[in-house]
Protein backbone atom coordinates (compact mmCIF):
# COMPACT_ATOMS: atom_id res chain seq x y z
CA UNK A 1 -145.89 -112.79 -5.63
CA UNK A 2 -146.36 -116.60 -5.47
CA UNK A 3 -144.07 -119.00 -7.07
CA UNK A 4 -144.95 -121.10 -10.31
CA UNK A 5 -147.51 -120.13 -12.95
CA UNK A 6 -150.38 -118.55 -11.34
CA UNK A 7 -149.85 -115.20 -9.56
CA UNK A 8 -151.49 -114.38 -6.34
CA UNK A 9 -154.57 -111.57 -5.88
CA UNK A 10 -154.41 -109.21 -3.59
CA UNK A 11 -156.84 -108.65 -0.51
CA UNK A 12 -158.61 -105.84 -0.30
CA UNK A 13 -158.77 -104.15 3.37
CA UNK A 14 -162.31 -105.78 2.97
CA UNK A 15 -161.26 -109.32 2.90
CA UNK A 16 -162.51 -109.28 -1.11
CA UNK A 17 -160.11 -110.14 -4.11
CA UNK A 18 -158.61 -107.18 -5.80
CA UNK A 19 -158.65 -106.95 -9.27
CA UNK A 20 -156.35 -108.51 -11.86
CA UNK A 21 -153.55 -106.70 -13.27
CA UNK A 22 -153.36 -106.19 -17.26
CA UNK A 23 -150.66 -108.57 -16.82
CA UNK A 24 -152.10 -111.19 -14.90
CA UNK A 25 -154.83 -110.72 -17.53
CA UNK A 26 -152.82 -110.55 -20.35
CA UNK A 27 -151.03 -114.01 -19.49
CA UNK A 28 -154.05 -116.43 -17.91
CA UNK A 29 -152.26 -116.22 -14.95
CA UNK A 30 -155.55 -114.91 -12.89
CA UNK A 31 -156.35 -117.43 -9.71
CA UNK A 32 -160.10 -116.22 -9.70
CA UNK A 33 -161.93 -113.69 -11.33
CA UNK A 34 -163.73 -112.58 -8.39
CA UNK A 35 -162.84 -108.90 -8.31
CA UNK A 36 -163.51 -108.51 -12.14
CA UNK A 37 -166.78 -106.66 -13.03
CA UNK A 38 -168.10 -108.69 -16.04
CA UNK A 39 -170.76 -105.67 -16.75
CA UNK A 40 -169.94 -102.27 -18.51
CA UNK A 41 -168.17 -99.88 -16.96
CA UNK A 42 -170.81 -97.33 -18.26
CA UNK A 43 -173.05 -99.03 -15.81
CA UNK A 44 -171.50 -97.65 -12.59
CA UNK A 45 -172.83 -94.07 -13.69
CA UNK A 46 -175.93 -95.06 -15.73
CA UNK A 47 -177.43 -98.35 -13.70
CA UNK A 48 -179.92 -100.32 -16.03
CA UNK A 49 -183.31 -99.82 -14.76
CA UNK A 50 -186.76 -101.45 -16.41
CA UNK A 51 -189.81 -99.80 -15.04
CA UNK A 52 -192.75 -101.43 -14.62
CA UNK A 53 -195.34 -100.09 -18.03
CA UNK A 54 -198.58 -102.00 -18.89
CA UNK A 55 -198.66 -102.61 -22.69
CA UNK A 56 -201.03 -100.00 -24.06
CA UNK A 57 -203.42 -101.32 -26.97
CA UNK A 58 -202.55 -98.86 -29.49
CA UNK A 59 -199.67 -96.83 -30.64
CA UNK A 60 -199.08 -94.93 -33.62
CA UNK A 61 -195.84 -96.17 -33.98
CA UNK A 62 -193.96 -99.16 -32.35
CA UNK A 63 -189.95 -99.34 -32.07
CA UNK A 64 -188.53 -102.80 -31.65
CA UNK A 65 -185.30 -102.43 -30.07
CA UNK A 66 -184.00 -99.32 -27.06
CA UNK A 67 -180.82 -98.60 -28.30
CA UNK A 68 -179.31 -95.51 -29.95
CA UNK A 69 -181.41 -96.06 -33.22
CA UNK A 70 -185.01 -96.82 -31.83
CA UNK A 71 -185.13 -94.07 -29.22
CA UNK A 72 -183.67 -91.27 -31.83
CA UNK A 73 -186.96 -92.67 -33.75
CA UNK A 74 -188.36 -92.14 -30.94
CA UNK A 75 -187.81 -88.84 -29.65
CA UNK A 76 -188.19 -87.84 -33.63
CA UNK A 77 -192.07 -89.42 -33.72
CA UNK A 78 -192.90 -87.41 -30.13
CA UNK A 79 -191.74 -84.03 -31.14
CA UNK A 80 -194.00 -84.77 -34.45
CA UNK A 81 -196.98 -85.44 -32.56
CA UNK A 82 -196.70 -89.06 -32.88
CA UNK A 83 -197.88 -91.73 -30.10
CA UNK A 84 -194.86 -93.94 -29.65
CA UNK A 85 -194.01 -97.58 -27.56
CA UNK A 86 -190.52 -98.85 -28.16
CA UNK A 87 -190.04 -102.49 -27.20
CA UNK A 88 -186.75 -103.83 -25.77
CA UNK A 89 -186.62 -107.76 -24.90
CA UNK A 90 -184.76 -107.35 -21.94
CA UNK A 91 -183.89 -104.16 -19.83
CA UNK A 92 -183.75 -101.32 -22.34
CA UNK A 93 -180.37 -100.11 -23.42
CA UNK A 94 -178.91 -103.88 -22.21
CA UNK A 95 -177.71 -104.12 -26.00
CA UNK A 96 -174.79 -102.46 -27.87
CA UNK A 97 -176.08 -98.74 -27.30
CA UNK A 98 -174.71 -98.99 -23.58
CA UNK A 99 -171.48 -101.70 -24.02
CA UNK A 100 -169.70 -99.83 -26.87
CA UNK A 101 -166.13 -97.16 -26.52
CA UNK A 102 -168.45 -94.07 -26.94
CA UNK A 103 -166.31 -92.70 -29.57
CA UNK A 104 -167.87 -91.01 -32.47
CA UNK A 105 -165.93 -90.50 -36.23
CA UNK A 106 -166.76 -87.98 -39.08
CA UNK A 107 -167.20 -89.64 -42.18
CA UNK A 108 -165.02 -92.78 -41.39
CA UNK A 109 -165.53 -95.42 -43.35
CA UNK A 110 -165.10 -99.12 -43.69
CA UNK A 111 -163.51 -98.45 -47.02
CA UNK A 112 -160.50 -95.82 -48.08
CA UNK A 113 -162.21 -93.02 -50.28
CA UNK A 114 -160.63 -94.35 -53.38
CA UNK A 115 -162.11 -98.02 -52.90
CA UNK A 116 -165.95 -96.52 -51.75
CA UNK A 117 -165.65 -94.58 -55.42
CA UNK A 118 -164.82 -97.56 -57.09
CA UNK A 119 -167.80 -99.57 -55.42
CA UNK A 120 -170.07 -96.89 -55.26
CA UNK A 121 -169.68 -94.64 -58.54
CA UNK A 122 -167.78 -90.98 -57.44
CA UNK A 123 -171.07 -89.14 -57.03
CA UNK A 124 -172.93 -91.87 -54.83
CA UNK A 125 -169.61 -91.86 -52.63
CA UNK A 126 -169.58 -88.44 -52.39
CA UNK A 127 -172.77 -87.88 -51.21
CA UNK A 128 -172.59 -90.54 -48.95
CA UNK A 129 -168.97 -89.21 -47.24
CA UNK A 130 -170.58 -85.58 -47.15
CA UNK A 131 -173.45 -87.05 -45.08
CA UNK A 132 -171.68 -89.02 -43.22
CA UNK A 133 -169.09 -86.16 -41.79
CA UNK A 134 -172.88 -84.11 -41.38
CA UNK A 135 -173.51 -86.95 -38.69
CA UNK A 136 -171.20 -85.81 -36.18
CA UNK A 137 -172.60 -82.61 -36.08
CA UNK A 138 -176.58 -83.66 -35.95
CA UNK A 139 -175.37 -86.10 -32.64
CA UNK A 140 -173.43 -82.81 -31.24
CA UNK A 141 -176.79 -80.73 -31.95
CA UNK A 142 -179.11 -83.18 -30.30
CA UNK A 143 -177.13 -83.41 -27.21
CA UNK A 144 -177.34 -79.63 -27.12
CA UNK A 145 -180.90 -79.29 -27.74
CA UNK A 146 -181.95 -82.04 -25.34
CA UNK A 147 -179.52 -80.99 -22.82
CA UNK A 148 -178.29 -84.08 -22.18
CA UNK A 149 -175.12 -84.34 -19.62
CA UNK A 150 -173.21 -87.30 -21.27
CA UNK A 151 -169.26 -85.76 -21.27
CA UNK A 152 -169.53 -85.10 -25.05
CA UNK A 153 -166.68 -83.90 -26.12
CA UNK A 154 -164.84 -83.26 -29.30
CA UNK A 155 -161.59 -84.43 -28.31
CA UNK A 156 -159.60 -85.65 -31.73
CA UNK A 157 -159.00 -88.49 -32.96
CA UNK A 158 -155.34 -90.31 -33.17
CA UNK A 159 -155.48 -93.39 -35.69
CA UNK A 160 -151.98 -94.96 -35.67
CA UNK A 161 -149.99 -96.69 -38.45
CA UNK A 162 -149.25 -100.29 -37.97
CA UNK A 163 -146.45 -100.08 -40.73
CA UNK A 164 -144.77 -97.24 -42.52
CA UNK A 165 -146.52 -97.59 -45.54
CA UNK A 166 -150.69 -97.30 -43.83
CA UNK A 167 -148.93 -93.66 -42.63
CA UNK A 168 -148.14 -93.09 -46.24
CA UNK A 169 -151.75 -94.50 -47.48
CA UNK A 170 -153.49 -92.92 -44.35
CA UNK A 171 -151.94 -89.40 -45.61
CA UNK A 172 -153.65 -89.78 -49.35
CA UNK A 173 -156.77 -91.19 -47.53
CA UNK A 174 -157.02 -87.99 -45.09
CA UNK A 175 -156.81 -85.38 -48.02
CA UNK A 176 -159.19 -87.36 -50.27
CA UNK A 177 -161.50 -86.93 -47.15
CA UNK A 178 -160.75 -83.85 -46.85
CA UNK A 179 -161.48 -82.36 -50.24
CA UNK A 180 -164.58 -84.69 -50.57
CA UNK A 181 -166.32 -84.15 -47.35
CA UNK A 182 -164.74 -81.08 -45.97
CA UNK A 183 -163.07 -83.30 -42.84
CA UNK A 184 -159.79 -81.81 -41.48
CA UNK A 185 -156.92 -83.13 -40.30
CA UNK A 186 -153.13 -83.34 -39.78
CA UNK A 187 -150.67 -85.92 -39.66
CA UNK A 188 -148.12 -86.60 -37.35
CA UNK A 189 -144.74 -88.70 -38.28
CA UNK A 190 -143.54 -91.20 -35.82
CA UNK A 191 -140.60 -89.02 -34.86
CA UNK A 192 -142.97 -86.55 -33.46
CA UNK A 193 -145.80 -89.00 -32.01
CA UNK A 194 -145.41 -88.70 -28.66
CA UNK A 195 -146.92 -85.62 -28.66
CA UNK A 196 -150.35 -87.37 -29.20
CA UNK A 197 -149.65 -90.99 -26.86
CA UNK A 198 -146.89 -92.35 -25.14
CA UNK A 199 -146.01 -95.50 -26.71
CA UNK A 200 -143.47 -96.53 -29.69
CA UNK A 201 -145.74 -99.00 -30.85
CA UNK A 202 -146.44 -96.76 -34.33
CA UNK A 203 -145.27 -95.47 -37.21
CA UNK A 204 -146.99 -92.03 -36.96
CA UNK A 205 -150.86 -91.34 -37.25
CA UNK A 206 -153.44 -89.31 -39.05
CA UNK A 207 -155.13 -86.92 -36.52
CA UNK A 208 -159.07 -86.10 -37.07
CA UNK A 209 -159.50 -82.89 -34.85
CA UNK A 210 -163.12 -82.62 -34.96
CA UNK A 211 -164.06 -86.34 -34.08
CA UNK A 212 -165.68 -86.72 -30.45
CA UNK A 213 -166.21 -88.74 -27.33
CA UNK A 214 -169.26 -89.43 -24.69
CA UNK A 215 -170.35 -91.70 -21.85
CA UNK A 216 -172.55 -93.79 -23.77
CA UNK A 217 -174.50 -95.68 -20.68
CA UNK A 218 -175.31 -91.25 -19.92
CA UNK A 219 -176.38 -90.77 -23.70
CA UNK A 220 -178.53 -93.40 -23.65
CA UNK A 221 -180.33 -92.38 -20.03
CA UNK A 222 -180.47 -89.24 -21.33
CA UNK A 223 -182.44 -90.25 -24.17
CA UNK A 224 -185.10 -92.54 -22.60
CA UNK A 225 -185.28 -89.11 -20.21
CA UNK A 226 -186.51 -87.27 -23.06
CA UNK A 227 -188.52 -90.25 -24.38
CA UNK A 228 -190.60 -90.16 -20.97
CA UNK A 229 -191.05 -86.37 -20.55
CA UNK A 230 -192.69 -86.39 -24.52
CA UNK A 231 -194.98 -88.82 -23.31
CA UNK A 232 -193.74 -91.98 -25.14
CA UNK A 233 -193.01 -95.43 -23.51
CA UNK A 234 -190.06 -97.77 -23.34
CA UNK A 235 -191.23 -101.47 -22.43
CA UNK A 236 -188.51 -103.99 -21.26
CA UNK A 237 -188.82 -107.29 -20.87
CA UNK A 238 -190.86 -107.02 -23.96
CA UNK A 239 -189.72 -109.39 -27.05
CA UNK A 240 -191.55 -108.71 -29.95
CA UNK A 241 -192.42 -112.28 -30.84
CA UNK A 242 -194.33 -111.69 -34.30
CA UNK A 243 -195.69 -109.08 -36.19
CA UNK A 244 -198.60 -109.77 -38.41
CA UNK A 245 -200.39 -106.94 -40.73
CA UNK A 246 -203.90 -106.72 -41.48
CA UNK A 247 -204.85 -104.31 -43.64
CA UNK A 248 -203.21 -100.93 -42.97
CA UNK A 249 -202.59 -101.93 -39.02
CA UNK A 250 -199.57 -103.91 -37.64
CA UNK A 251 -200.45 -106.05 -34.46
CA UNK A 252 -197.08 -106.94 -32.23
CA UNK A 253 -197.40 -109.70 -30.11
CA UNK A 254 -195.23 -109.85 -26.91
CA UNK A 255 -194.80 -111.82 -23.65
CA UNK A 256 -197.41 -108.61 -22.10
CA UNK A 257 -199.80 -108.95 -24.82
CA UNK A 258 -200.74 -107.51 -28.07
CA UNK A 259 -200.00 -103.62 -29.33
CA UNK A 260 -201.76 -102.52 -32.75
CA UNK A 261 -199.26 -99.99 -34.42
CA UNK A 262 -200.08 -98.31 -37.65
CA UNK A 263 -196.00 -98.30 -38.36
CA UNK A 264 -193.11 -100.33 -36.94
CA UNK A 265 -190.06 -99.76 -36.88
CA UNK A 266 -187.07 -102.41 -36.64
CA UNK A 267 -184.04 -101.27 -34.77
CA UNK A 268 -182.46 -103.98 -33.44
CA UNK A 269 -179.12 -104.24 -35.35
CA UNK A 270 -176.33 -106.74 -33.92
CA UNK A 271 -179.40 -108.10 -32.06
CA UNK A 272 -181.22 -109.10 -35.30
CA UNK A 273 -182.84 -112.72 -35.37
CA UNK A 274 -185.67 -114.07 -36.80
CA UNK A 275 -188.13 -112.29 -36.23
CA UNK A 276 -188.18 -109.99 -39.81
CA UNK A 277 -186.44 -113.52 -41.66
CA UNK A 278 -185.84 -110.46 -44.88
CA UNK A 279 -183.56 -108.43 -41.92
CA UNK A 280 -182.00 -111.56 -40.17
CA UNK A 281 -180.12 -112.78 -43.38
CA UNK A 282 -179.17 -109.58 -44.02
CA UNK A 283 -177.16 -108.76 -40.43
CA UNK A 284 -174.17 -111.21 -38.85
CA UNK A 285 -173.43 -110.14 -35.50
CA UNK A 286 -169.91 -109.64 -34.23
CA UNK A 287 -168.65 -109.76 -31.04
CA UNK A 288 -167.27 -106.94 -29.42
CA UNK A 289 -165.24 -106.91 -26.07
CA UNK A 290 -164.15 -104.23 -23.95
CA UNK A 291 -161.87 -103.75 -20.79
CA UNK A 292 -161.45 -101.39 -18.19
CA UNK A 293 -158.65 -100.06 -15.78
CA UNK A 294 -158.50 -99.12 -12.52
CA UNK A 295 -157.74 -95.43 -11.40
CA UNK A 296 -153.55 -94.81 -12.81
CA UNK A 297 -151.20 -92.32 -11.45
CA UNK A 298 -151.46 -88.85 -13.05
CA UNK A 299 -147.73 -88.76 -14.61
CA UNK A 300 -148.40 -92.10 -16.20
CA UNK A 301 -152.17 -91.09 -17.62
CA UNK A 302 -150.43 -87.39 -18.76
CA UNK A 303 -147.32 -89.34 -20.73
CA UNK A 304 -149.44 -91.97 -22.57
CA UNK A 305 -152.27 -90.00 -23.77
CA UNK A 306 -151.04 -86.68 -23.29
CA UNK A 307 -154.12 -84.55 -25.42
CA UNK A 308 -157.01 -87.04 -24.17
CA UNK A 309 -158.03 -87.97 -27.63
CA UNK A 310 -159.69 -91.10 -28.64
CA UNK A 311 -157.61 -93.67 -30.50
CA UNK A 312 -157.57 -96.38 -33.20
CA UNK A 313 -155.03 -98.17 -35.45
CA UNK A 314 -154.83 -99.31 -38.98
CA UNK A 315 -154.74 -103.15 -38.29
CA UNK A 316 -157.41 -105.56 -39.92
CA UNK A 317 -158.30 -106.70 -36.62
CA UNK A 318 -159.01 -103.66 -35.15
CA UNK A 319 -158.81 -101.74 -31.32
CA UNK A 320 -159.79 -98.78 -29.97
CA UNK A 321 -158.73 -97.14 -27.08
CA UNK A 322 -159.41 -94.22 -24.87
CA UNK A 323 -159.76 -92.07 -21.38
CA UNK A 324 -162.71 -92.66 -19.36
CA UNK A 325 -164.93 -89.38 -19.11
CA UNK A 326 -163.38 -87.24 -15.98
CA UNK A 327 -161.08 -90.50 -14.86
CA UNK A 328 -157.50 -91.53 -14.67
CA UNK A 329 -158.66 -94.64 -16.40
CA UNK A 330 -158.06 -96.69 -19.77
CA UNK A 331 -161.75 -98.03 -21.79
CA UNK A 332 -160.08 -100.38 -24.32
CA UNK A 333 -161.75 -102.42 -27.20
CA UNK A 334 -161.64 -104.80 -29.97
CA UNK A 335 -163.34 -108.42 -30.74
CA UNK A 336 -164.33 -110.53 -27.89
CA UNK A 337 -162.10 -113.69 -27.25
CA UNK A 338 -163.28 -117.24 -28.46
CA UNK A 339 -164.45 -120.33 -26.63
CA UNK A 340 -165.24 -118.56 -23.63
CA UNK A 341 -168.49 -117.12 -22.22
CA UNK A 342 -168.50 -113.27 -21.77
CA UNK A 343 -168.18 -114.11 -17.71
CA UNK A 344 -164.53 -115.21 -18.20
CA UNK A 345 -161.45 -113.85 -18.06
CA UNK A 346 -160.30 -115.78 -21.04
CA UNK A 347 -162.83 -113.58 -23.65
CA UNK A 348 -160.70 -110.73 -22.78
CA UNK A 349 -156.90 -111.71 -22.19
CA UNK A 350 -155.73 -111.04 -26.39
CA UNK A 351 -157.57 -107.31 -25.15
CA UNK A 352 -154.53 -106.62 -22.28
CA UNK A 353 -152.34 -108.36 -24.73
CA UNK A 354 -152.78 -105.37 -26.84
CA UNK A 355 -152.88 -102.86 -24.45
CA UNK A 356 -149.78 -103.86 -23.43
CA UNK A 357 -148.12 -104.05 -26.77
CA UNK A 358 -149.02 -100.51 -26.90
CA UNK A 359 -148.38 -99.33 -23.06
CA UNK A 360 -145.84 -101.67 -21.42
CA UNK A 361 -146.25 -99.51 -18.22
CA UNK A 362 -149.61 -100.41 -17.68
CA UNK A 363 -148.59 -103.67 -16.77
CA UNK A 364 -149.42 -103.46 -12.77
CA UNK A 365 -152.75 -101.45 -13.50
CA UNK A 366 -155.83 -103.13 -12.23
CA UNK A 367 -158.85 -104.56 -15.01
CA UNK A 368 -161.44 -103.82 -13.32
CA UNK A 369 -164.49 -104.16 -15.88
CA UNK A 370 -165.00 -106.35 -19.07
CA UNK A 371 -168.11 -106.95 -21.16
CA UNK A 372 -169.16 -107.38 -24.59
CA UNK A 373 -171.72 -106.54 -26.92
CA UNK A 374 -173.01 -107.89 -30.71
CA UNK A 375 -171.89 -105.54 -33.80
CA UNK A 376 -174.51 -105.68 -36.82
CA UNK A 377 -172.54 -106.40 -39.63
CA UNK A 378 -173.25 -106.25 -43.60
CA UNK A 379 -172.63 -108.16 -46.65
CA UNK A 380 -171.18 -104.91 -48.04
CA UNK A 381 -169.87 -102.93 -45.12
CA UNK A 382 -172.55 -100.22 -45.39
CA UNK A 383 -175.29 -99.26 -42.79
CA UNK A 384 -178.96 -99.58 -44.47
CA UNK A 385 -182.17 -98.45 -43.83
CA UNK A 386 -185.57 -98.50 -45.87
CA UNK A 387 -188.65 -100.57 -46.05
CA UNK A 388 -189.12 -104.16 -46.15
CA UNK A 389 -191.33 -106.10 -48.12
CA UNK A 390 -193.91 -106.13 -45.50
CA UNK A 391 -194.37 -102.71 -45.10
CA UNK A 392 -191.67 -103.06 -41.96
CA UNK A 393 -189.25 -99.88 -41.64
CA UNK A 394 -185.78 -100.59 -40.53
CA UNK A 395 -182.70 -99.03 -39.82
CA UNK A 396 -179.42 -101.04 -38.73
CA UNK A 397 -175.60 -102.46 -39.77
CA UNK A 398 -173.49 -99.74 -38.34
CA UNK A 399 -170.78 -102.33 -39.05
CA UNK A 400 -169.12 -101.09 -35.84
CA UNK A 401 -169.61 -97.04 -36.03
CA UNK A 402 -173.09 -96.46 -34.37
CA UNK A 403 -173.07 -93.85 -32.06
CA UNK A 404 -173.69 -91.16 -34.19
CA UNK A 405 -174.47 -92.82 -37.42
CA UNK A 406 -177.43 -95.14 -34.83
CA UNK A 407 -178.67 -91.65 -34.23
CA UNK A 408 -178.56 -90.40 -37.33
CA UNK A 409 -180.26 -93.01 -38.92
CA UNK A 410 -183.44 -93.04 -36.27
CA UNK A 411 -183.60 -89.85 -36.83
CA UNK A 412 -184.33 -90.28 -40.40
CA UNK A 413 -186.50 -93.53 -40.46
CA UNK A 414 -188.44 -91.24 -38.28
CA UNK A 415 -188.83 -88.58 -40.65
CA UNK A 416 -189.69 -91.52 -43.49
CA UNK A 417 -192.57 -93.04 -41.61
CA UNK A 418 -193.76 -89.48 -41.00
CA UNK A 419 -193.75 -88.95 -44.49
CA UNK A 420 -190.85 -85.56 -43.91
CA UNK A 421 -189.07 -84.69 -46.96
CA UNK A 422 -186.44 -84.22 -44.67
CA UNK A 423 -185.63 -87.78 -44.62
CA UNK A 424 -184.16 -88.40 -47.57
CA UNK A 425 -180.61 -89.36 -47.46
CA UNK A 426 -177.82 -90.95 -49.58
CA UNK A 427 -178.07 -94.30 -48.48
CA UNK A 428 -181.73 -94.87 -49.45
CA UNK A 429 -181.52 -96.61 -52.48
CA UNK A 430 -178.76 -98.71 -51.83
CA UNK A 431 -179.25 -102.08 -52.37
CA UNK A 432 -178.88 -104.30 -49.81
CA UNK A 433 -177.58 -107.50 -50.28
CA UNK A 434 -178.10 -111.22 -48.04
CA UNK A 435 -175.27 -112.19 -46.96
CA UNK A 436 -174.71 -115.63 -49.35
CA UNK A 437 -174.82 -118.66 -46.57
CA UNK A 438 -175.98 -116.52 -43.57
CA UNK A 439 -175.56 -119.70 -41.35
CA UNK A 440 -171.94 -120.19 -42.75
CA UNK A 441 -171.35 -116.80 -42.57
CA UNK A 442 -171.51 -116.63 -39.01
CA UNK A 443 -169.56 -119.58 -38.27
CA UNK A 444 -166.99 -117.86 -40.33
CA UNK A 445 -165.85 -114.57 -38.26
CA UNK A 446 -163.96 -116.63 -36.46
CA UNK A 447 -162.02 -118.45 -38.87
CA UNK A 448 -161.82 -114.92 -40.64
CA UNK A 449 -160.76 -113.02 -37.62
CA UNK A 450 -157.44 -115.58 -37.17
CA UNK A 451 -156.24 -115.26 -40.66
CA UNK A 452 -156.74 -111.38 -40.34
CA UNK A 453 -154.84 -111.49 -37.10
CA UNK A 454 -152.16 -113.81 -39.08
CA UNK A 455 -151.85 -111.19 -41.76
CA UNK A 456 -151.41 -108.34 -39.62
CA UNK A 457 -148.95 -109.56 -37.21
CA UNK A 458 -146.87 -111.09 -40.63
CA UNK A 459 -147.12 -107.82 -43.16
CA UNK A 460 -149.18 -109.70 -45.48
């Protein structure tokens, strides 16, 4: 180890630089980033690939956007006899679909059950808990159905108490849920948390039994699989640049040409611009960061997360931790650092900062990967879908839990454009608000993100 404030890398037998450490990391004490991965681990298994497609002339429908939401749509138009082109403006599944923690909730929400009922009325949050704990279980059924090898598995979840009194909160919470939407689970006291992760960092936790896990970057593969043996296509480097209607036909122009569509669907979520202006004042992306550790030793792995769950906390600022599929290895998330680009170390250091709050004896464990990826937030915390103005179908905000509710929801703008009864759900007629000063807004989450960071490190 080298005197004064930088540490040394090691050399690989190779002659490369070795990864950082968590606390090399976690202190800007890295001399080069050289043996960090700055792309998703998820990629290593599932490479991102864009073949080569002409741009066909006409397609029944056309999806803007290859992540989880468009190709559900996707595969949901195909096996209805439906002609279908999805669009991506880079290489498909580049977005949030493949950069995410690949952990999937039932019936979270951004809001306690109490507070949704007083925003929503009891029977509109109701339904909309009940159909959200029915997502879980549609994702689980379409990975079994498609046979699609992704490591899904329904592993638990642990959500830990920052003080003593979110365990007491989380406990009324959990039972609300439970009579509501029919969602077990237990809770476990802080005296007896170790039997669900090694750390003292907690004051107990709410376990969810039935919540799950999956590779994502596998998921989504899988998917575009299915998407090419049902005959549909997924362009990349394909932006939709305008859409224009004439009559009862939508023309989409792109960088490869034109595409006449007699539907369109807009899934592009924390990747939202222009582009629909009624859509892009409606979504703020958030950044999202994630890191990744190198292989640790099996008595270490066993103590820390001893039932291979996935994890959360109660903290405004929140992070999410878990095992990689089949690995001895740590996939930990949360916001993306400030005034740095996502190829720097210095996005990511508050990420082993928080890992290490929570496992000290990670401290010598390589980083290996970190990315990032855009969240599609809403004014009101609530994932939308519906038609715009235009005639334009859309489904997007996940607010930060898309895996199964992205799914979900292409599955059901499917079913609307096809007309399907069957795509009715509780969310339809919700209204869904601009934010105020969209341009503000977005220069906010910074400024918003400190004082929440401020409040939960000071009990306020």
């Amino acid at each position: 180890m080298a005197s004064g404030s930088e540490i040394d890398l090691k050399v690989t037998k190779d002659g490369g630089l070795a990864a950082p450490t968590a606390e090399q990391l976690a202190n800007g004490r890295v001399t080069s980033s050289e043996g960090l991965s700055f792309k998703p681990y998820w990629w290593d298994a599932a490479p991102r690939t864009a073949e080569s497609h002409p741009l066909p002339a006409n397609a029944d429908v056309v999806v803007v956007g290859s992540g989880f939401t468009g190709l559900s749509a996707a595969l949901t138009l195909l096996h209805h006899g439906r002609s279908v082109v999805v669009l991506e403006r880079g290489v498909p599944g580049f977005g949030a679909s493949t950069r995410n923690g690949g952990q999937i909730g039932s019936g979270n929400q951004k809001f306690r059950v109490k507070r949704l009922i007083a925003l929503r009325g009891r029977k509109k949050a109701e339904a909309m808990l009940r159909e959200g704990a029915r997502m879980l279980d549609d994702i689980a059924q379409l990975i079994d159905v498609e046979k699609i090898d992704c490591h899904f598995a329904r592993c638990g979840r642990f959500r830990a108490a920052i003080r003593p009194e979110h365990y007491d909160a989380m406990a009324r919470d959990m039972e609300d849920l439970r009579q509501i939407a029919g969602v077990e689970s237990f809770m476990v006291p802080k005296a007896e948390q170790h039997t669900e992760i090694g750390s003292d960092a907690f004051f107990g936790g709410s376990v969810l039994p039935g919540d799950a896990s999956l590779h994502p970057g596998l998921y989504h593969a899988g998917l575009m699989r299915r998407i090419g043996e049902a005959g549909g296509l997924v362009i990349g480097n394909a932006a939709a640049q305008d859409i224009s209607r004439d009559g009862g036909r939508f023309t989409v122009t792109t960088p490869l040409g034109k595409i006449a569509a007699g539907e369109v669907i807009i899934a592009t979520n924390g990747y939202t611009d222009r582009l629909v202006p009624e859509l892009g004042r409606r979504i703020v992306p958030i950044g999202s960061g994630l890191i990744a550790t190198g292989e640790i030793p099996e008595e270490t792995f066993a103590r820390l997360m001893p039932k291979g769950r996935v994890y959360g906390n109660t903290n405004r600022v929140f992070y999410y931790f878990r095992a990689a599929p089949g690995e001895r290895r740590v996939i930990w998330g949360g916001r993306v650092g400030r005034g740095a680009g996502n190829t720097s170390e210095r996005a990511f250091r508050h990420l082993a900062r928080d890992m290490l709050h929570v496992f000290p004896d990670l401290a010598s464990a390589p980083i290996t990967h970190a990315w990032d990826g855009m969240i599609g937030y809403t004014y009101d915390e609530v994932p939308h879908l519906g038609r715009t103005g235009a005639g334009l179908y859309y489904a997007l905000g996940y607010c930060g839990t898309g895996v199964s509710r992205a799914t979900y929801f292409g599955n059901k703008i499917a079913l609307k454009v096809i007309g399907k009864s069957e795509g009715r759900t509780a969310f339809d007629d919700l209204a869904f608000p601009s934010f105020p000063v969209h341009a503000i807004a977005k220069r906010a989450v910074p400024v918003v993100e400190t004082w929440y960071r401020f409040r939960d490190a000071t009990k306020l």
